[in-house]
C-alpha atoms as a PDB file:
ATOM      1  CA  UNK A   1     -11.017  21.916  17.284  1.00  0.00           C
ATOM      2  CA  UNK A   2     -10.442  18.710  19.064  1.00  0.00           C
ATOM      3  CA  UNK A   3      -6.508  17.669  18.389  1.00  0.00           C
ATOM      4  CA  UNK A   4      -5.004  17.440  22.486  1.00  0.00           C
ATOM      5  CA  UNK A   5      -3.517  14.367  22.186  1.00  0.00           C
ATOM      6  CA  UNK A   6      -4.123  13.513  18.765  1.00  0.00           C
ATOM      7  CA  UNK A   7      -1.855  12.056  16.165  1.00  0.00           C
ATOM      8  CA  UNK A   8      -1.495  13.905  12.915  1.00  0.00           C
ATOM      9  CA  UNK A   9       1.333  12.900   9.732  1.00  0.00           C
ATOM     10  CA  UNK A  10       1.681  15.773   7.818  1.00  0.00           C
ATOM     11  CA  UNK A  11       3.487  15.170   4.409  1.00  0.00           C
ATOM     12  CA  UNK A  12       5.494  18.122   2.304  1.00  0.00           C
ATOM     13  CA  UNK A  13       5.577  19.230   6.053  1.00  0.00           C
ATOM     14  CA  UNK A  14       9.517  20.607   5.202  1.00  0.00           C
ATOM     15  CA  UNK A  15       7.590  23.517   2.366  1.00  0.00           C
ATOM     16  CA  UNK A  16       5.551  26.255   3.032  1.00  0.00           C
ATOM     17  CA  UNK A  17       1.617  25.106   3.107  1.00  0.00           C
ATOM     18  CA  UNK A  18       2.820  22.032   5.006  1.00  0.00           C
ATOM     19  CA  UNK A  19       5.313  23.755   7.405  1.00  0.00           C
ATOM     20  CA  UNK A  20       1.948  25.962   8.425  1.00  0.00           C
ATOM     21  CA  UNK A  21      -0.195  23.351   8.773  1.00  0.00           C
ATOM     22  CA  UNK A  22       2.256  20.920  10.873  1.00  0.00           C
ATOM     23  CA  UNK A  23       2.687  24.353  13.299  1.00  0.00           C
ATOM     24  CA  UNK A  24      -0.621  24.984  13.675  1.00  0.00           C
ATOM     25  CA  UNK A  25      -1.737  21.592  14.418  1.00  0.00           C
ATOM     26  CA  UNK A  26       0.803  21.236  16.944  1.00  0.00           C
ATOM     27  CA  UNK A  27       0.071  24.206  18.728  1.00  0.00           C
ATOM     28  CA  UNK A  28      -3.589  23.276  19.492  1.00  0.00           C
ATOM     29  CA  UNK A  29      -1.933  19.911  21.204  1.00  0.00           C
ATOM     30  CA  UNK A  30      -1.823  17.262  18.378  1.00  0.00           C
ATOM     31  CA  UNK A  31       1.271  15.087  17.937  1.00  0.00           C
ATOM     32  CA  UNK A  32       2.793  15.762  14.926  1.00  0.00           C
ATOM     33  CA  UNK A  33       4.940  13.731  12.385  1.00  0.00           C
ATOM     34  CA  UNK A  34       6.558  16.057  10.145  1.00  0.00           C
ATOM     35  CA  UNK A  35       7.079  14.080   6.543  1.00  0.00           C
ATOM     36  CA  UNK A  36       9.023  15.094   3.782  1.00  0.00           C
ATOM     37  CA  UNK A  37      11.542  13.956   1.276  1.00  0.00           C
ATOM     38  CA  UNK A  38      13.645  17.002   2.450  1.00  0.00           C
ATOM     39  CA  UNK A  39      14.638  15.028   5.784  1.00  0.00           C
ATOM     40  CA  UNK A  40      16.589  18.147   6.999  1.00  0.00           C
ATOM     41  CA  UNK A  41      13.872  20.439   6.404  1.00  0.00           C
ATOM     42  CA  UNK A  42      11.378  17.850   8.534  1.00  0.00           C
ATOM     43  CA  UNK A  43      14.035  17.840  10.989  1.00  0.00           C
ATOM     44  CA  UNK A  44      14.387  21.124  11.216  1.00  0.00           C
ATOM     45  CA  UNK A  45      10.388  22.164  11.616  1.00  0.00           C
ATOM     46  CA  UNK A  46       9.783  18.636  13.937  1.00  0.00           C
ATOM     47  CA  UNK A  47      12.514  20.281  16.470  1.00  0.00           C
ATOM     48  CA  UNK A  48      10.639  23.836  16.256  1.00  0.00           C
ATOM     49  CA  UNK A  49       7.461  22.083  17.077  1.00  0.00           C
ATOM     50  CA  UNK A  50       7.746  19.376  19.186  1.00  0.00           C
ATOM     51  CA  UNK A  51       7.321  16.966  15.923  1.00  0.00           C
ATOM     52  CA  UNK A  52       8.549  13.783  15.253  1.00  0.00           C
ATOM     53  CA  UNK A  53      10.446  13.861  11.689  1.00  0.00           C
ATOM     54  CA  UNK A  54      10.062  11.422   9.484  1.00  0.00           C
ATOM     55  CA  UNK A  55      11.807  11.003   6.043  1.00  0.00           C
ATOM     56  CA  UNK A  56       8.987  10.130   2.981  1.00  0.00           C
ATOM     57  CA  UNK A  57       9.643  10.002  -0.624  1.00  0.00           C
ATOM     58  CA  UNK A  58       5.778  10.238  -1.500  1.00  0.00           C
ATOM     59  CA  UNK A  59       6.553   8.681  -4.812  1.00  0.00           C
ATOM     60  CA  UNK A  60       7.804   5.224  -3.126  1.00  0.00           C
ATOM     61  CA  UNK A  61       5.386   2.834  -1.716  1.00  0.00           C
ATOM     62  CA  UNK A  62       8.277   1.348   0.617  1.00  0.00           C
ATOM     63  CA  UNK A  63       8.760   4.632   2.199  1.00  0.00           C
ATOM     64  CA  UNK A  64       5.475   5.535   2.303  1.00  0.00           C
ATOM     65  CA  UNK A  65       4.697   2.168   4.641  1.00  0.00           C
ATOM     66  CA  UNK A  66       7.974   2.892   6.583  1.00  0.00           C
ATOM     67  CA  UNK A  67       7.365   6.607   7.102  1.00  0.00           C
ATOM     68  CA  UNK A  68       3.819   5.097   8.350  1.00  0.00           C
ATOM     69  CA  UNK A  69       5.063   2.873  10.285  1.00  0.00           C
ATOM     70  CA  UNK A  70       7.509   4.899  12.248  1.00  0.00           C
ATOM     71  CA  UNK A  71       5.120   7.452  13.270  1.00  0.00           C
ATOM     72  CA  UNK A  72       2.658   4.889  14.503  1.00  0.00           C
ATOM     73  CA  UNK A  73       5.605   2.903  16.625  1.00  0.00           C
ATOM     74  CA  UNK A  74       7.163   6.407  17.731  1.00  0.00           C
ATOM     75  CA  UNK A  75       3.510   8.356  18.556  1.00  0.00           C
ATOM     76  CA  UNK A  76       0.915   6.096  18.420  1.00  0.00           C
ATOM     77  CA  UNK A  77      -2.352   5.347  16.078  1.00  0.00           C
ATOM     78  CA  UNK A  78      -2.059   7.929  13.096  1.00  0.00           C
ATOM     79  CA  UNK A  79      -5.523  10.174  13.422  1.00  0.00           C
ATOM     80  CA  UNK A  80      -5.195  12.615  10.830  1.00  0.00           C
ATOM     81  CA  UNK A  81      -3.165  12.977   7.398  1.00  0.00           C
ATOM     82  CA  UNK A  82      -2.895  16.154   5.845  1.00  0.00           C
ATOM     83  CA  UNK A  83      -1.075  15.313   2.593  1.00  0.00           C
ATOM     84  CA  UNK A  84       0.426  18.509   1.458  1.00  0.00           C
ATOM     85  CA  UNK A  85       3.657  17.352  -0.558  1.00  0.00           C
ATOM     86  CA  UNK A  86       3.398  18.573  -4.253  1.00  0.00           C
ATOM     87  CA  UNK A  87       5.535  20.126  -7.287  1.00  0.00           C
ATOM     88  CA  UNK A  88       4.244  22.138  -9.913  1.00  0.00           C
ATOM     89  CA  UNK A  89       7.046  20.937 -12.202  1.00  0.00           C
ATOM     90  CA  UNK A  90       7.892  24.158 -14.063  1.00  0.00           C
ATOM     91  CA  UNK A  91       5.852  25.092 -16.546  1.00  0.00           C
ATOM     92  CA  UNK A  92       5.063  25.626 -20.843  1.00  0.00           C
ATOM     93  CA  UNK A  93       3.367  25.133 -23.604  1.00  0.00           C
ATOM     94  CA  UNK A  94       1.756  21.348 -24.061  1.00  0.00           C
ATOM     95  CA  UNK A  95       3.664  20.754 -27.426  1.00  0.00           C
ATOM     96  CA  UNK A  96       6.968  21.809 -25.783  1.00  0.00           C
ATOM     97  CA  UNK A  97       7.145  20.679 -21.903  1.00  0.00           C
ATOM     98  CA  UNK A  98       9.081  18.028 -21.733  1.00  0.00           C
ATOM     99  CA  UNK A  99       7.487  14.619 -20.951  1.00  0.00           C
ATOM    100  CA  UNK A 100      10.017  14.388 -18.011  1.00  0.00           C
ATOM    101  CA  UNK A 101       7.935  17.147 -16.397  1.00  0.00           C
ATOM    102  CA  UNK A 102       5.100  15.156 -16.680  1.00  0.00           C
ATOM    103  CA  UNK A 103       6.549  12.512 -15.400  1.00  0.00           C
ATOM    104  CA  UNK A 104       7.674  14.246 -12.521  1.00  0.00           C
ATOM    105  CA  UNK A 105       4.331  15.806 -11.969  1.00  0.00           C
ATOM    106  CA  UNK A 106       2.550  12.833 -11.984  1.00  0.00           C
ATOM    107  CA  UNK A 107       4.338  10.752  -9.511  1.00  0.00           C
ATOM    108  CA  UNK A 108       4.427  13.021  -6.915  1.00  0.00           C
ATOM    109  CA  UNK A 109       1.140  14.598  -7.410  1.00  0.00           C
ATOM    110  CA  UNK A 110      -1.053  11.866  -8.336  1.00  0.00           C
ATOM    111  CA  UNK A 111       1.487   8.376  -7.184  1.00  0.00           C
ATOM    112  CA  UNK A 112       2.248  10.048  -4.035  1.00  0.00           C
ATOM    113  CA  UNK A 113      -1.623  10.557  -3.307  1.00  0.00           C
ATOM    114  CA  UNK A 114      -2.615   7.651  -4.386  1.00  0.00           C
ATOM    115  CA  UNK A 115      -0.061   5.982  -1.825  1.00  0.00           C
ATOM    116  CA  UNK A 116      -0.249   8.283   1.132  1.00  0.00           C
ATOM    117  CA  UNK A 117      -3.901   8.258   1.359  1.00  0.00           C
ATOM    118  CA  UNK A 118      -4.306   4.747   1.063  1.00  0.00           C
ATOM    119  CA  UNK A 119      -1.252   4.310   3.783  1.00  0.00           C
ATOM    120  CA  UNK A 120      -3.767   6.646   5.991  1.00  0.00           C
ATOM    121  CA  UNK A 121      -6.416   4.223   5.504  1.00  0.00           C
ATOM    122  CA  UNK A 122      -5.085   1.039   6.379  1.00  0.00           C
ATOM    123  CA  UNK A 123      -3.889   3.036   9.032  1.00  0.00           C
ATOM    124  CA  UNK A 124      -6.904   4.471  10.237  1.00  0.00           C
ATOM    125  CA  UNK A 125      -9.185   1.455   9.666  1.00  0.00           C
ATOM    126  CA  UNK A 126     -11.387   0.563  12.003  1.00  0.00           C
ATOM    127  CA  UNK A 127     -10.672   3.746  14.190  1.00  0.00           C
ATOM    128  CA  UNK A 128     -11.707   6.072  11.889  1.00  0.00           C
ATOM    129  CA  UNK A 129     -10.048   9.370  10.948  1.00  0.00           C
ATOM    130  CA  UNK A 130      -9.487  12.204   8.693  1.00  0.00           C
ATOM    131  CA  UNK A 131      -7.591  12.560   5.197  1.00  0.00           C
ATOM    132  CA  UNK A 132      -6.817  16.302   3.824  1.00  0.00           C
ATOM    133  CA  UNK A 133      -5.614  16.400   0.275  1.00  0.00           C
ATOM    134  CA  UNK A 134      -3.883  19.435  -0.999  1.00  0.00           C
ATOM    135  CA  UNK A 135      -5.415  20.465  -4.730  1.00  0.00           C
ATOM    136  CA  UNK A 136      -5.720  23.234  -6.676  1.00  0.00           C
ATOM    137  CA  UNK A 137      -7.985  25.928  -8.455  1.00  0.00           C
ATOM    138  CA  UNK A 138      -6.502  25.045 -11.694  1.00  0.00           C
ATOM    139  CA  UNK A 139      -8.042  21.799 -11.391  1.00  0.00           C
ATOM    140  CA  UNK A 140     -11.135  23.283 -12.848  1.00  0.00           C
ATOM    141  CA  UNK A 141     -10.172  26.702 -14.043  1.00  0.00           C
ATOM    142  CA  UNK A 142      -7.007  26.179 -16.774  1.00  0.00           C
ATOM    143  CA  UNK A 143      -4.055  28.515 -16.996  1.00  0.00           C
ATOM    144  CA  UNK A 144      -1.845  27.977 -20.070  1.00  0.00           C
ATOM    145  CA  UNK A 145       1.465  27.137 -19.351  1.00  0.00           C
ATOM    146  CA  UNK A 146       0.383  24.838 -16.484  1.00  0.00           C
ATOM    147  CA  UNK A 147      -1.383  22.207 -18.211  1.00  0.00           C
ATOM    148  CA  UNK A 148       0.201  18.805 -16.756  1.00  0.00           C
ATOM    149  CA  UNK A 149      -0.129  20.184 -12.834  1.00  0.00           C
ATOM    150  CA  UNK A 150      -3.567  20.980 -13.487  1.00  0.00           C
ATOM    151  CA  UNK A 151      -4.112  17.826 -15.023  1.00  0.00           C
ATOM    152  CA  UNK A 152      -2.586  16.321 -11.593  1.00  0.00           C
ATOM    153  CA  UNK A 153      -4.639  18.139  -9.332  1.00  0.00           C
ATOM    154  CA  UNK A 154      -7.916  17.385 -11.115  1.00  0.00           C
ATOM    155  CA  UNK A 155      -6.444  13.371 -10.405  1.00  0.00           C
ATOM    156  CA  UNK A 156      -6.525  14.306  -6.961  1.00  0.00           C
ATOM    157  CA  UNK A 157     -10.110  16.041  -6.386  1.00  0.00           C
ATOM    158  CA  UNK A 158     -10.735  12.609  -8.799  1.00  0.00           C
ATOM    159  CA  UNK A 159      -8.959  10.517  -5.774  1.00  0.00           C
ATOM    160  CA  UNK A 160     -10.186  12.338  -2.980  1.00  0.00           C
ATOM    161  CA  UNK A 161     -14.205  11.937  -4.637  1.00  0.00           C
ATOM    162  CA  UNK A 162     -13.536   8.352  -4.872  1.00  0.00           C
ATOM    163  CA  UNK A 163     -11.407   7.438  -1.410  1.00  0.00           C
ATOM    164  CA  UNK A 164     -14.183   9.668   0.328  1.00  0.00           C
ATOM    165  CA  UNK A 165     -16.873   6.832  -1.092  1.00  0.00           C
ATOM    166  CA  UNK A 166     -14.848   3.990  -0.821  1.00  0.00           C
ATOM    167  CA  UNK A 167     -13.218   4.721   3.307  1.00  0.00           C
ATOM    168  CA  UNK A 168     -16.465   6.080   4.454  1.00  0.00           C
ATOM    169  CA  UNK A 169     -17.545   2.351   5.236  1.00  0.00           C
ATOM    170  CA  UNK A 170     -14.278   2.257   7.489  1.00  0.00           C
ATOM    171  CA  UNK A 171     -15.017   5.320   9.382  1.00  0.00           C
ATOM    172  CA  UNK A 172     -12.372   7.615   7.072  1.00  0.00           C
ATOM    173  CA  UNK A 173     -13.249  10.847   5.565  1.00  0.00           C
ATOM    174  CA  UNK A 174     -11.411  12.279   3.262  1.00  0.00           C
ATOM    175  CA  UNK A 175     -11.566  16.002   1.559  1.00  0.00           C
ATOM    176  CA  UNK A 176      -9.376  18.724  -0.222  1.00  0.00           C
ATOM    177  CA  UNK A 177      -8.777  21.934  -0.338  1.00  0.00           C
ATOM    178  CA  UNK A 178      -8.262  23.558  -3.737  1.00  0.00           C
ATOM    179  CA  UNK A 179      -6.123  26.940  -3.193  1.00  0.00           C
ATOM    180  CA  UNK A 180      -5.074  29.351  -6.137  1.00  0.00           C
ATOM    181  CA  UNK A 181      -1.860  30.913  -5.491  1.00  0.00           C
ATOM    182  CA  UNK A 182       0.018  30.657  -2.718  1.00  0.00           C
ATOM    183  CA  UNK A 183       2.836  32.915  -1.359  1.00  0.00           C
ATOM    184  CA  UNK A 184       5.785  30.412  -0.024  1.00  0.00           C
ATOM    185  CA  UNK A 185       9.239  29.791  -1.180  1.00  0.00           C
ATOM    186  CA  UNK A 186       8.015  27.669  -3.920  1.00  0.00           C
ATOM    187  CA  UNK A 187       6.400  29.947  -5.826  1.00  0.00           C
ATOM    188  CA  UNK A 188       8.387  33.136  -4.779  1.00  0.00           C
ATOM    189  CA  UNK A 189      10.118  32.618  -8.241  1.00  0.00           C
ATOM    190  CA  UNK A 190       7.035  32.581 -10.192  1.00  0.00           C
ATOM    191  CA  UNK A 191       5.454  35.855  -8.245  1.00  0.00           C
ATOM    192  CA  UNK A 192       8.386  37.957  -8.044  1.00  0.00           C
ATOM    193  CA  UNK A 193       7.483  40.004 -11.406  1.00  0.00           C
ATOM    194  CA  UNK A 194       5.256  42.614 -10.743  1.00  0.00           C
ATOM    195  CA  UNK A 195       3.594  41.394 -14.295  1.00  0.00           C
ATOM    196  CA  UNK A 196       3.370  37.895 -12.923  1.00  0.00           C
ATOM    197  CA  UNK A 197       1.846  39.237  -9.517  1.00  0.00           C
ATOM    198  CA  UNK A 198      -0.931  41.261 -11.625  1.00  0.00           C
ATOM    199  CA  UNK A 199      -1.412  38.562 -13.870  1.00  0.00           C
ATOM    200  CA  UNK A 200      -2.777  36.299 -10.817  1.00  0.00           C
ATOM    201  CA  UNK A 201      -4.132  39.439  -8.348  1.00  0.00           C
ATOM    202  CA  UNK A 202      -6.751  40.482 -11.575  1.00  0.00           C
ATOM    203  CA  UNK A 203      -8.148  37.228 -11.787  1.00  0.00           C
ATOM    204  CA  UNK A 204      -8.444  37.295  -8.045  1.00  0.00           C
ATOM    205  CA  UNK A 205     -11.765  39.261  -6.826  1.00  0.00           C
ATOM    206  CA  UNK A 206     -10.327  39.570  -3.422  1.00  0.00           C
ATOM    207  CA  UNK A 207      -7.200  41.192  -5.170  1.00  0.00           C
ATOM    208  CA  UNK A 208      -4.742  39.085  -3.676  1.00  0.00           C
ATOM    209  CA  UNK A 209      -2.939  35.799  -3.655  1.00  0.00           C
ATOM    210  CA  UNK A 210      -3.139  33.392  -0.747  1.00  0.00           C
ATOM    211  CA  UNK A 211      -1.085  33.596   2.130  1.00  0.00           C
ATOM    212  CA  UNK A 212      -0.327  29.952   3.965  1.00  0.00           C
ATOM    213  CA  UNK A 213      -2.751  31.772   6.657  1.00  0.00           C
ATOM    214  CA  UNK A 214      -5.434  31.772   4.598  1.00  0.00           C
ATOM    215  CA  UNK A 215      -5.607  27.841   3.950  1.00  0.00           C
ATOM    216  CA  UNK A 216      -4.561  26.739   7.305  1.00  0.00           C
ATOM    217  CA  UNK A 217      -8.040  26.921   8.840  1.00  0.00           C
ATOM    218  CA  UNK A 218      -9.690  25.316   6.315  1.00  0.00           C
ATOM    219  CA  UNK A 219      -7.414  22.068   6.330  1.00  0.00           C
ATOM    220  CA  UNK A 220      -7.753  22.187  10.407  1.00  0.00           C
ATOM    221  CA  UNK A 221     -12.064  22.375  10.057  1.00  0.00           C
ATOM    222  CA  UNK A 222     -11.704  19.854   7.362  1.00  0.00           C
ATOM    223  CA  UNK A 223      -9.068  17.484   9.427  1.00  0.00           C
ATOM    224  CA  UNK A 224     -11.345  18.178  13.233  1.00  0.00           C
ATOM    225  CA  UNK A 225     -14.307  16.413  14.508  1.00  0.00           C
ATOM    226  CA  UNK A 226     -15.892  19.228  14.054  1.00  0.00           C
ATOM    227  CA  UNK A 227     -16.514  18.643  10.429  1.00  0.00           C
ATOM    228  CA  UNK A 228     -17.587  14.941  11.084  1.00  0.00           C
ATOM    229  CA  UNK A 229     -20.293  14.873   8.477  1.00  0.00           C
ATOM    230  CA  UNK A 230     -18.427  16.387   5.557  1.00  0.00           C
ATOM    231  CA  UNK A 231     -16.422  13.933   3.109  1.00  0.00           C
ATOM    232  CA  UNK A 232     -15.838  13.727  -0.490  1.00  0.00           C
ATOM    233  CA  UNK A 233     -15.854  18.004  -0.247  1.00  0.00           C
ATOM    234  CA  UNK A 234     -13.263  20.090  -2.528  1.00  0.00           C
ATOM    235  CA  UNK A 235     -13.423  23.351  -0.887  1.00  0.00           C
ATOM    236  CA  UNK A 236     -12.322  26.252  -3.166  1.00  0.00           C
ATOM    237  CA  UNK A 237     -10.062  29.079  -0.892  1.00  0.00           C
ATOM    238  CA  UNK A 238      -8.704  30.988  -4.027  1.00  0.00           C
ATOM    239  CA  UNK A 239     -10.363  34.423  -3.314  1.00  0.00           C
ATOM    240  CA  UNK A 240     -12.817  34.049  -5.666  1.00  0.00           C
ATOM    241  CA  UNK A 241     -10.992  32.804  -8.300  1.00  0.00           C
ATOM    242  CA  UNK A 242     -13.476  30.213  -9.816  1.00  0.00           C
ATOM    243  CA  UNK A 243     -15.737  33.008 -10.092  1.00  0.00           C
ATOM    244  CA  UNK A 244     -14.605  34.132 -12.803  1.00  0.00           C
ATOM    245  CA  UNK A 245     -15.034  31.387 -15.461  1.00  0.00           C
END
């Protein structure tokens, strides 16, 4: 898919859908920075892979620039972003969630992609490149309970429309891909019940929730040459999920 020798910054690279993608793209030959406010965990997966870690609070502009900047002096001209770091921020009712949650939801979910992706940008300016944004099904389709991360990931298939429009000009696409569930540590909580597992498998038509395997290609077509006339695209990988209204 074209990454020998390419550079790639992978943020939330320390969790599960970020680990995945950091590994994969390393193992076709990219060069990979391996972001993430957990600078253990990056640590960690950058000496499994070959990776450079880099320590990135997504929610700070400073460290955003600096976690840029390091790559860049350390690697060499940033080629692809795949901006994976998220939180879904617990969960509840709308008239009972605290507004700390939303807070918290917010700034990494929407701040953080607002800042990473125009980091990338700059970065990429000129050169061209690709952006990958990290969304969600519930974007679109609402679950109760989760009302102020959906409300954050419809921000981001909002961003990603509107850097797609804006970068093209510079030679920078930028798309998303929009995943229901997901099986990693993160939500192993939230899908240990078998009543919460059935609650997401029957609104599944594939009868199943994600495994990190099942988004990984999609973020490598969508971050390759080999999708160099696709930008602005939110691709749904939820098993069917939106089908269903």
């Amino acid at each position: 898919m074209g990454f020998d020798g390419r550079i790639a910054l992978v943020t939330g690279a320390a969790g599960g859908i970020g680990g995945a993608i950091a590994t994969a793209m390393a193992g076709l030959g990219a060069r990979v920075a391996v972001a993430d406010v957990d600078g253990d965990g990056a640590a960690r997966l950058a000496g499994g892979i070959g990776g450079l870690a880099v320590p990135m609070d997504v929610r700070d502009e400073e460290s955003v620039r600096a976690g840029f900047a390091r790559a860049t002096a350390e690697l060499g001209p940033v080629d692809v972003v795949v901006h994976a770091a998220g939180v879904v921020g617990g969960g509840g009712p709308l008239l009972t969630i605290p507004v700390d949650a939303l807070d918290t939801v917010l700034a990494v979910n929407v701040r953080g992609t607002f800042l990473v992706t125009r980091a990338a940008a700059e970065a990429m300016s000129g050169r061209g490149g690709a952006i990958v944004h990290i969304s969600s099904a519930g974007a679109v389709q609402p679950t109760v309970g989760l009302g102020h991360y959906e409300a954050s990931k419809a921000a981001v298939n909002a961003l990603t429309r509107s850097a797609a429009l804006e970068f093209a000009p510079l030679g920078v696409r930028v798309n998303a891909v929009a995943p229901g569930p997901v099986e990693t540590p993160l939500t192993a909580a939230a899908l240990a019940s078998p009543e919460a597992r059935a609650f997401w498998t029957e609104r599944i038509p594939l009868g199943r929730v994600a495994t990190t395997a099942d988004l990984v290609p999609a973020v490598l077509l969508l971050a390759s040459p080999d999708s160099a006339h696709i930008t602005g695209t939110v691709l749904p990988i939820d098993g069917g999920q939106l089908l269903k209204g």
